[in-house]
Protein backbone atom coordinates (compact mmCIF):
# COMPACT_ATOMS: atom_id res chain seq x y z
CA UNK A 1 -12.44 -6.59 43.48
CA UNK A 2 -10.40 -8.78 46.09
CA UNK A 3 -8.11 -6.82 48.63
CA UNK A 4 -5.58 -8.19 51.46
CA UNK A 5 -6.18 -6.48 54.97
CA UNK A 6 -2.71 -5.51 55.61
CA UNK A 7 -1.51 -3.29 58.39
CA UNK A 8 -1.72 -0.27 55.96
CA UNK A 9 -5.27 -0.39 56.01
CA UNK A 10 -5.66 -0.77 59.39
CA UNK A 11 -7.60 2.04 61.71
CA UNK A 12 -4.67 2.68 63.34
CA UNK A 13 -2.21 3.44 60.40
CA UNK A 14 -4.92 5.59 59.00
CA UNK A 15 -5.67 7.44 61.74
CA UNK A 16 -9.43 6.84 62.07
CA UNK A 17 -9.04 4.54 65.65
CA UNK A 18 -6.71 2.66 67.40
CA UNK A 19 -7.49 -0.55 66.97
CA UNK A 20 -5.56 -3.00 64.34
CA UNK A 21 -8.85 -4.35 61.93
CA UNK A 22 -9.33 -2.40 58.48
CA UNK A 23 -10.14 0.87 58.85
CA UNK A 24 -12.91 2.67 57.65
CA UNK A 25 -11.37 4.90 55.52
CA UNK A 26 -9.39 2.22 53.04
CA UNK A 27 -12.98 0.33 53.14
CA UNK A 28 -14.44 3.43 51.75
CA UNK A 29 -11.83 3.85 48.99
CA UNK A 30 -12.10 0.04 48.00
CA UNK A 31 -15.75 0.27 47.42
CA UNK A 32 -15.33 3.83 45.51
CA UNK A 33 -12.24 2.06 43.47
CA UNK A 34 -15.28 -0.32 42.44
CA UNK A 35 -17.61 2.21 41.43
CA UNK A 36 -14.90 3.50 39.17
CA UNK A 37 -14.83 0.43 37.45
CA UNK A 38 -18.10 -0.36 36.86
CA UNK A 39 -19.16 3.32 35.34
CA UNK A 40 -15.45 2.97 32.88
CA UNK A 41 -17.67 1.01 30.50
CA UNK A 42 -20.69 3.55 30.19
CA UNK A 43 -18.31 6.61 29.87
CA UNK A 44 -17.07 8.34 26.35
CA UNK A 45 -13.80 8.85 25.75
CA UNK A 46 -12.06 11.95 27.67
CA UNK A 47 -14.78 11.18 30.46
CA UNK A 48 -14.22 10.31 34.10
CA UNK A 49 -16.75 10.36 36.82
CA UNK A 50 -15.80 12.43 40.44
CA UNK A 51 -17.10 11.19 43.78
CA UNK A 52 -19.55 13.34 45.56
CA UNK A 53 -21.48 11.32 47.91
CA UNK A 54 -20.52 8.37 50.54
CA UNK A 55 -23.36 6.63 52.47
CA UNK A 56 -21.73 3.18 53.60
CA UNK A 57 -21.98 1.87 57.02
CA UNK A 58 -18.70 -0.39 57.79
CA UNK A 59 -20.84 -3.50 59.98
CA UNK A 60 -18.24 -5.84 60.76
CA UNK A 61 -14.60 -5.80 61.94
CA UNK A 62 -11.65 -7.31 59.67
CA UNK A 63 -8.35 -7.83 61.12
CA UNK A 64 -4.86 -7.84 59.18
CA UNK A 65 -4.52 -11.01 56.64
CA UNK A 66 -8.75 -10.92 56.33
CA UNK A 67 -9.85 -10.38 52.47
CA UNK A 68 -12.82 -8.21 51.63
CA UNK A 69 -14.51 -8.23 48.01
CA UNK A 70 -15.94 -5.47 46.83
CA UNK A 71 -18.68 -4.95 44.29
CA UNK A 72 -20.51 -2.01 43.00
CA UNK A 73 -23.82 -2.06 40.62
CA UNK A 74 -25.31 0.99 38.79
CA UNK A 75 -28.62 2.16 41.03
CA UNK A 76 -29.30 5.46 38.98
CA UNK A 77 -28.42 6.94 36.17
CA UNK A 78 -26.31 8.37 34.80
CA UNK A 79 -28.70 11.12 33.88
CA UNK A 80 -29.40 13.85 32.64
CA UNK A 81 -26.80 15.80 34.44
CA UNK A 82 -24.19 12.83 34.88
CA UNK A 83 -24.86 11.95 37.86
CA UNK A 84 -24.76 7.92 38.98
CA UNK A 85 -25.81 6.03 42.26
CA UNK A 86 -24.03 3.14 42.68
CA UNK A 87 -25.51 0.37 45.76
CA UNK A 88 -22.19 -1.02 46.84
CA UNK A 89 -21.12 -3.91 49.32
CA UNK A 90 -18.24 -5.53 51.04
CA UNK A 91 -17.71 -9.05 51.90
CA UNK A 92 -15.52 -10.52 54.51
CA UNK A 93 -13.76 -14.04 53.29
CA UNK A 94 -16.18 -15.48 55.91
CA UNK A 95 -19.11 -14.67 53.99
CA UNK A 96 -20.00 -11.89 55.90
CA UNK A 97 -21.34 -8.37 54.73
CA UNK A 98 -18.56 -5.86 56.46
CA UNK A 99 -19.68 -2.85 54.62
CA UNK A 100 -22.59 -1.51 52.41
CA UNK A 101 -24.52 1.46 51.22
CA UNK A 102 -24.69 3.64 48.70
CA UNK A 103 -22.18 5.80 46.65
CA UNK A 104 -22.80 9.26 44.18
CA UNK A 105 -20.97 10.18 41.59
CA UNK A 106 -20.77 12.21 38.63
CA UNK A 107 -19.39 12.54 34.91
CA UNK A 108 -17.49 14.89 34.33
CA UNK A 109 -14.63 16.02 31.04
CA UNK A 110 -11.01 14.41 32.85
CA UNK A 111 -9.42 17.38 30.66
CA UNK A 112 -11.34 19.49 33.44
CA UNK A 113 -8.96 18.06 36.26
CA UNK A 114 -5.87 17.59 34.52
């Protein structure tokens, strides 16, 4: 998954610093977004999967009009309980790793939440 750095995502109009380079938070979300769509194949239907656990480390700065990719691959699971581990990683359009780590989640019925 591409995404524009816009000043939306910035630290500052998220409130997670004050400086104008993609904040942590929207880099977050982008690599959870990716997780999402990499466990949509191995779910039934009336199944989602919840986030539960965020372990990324954001490495490198991006400022406004940057692009970051995102990608997400299947570590663990799903098990016996539902639960997946997803590695996932960010990459600036220089080439360079901006984020990566690890992400948790779990299946669960979406009638549950609706």
């Amino acid at each position: 998954m591409l995404h524009d750095v816009t000043d939306e995502d910035t630290a500052i109009a998220l409130g997670s610093g004050d400086v104008p380079v993609l904040g942590t938070p929207r880099l977050v979300a982008w690599l959870e977004a990716a997780t999402v769509q990499v466990a949509a194949p191995l779910l039934e239907d009336g199944r989602t999967t919840i986030g539960t656990a965020v372990r990324v480390k954001h490495r490198r700065p991006t400022a406004v009009g940057g692009t970051i990719g995102c990608t997400a691959e299947v570590l663990s699971g799903p098990d016996e309980k539902g639960r997946l581990t997803f590695s996932v990683r960010a990459v600036d359009g220089e080439g360079q790793v901006a984020g990566e780590g690890e992400i948790d989640r779990v299946v669960v019925e979406t009638d549950t939440f609706g």
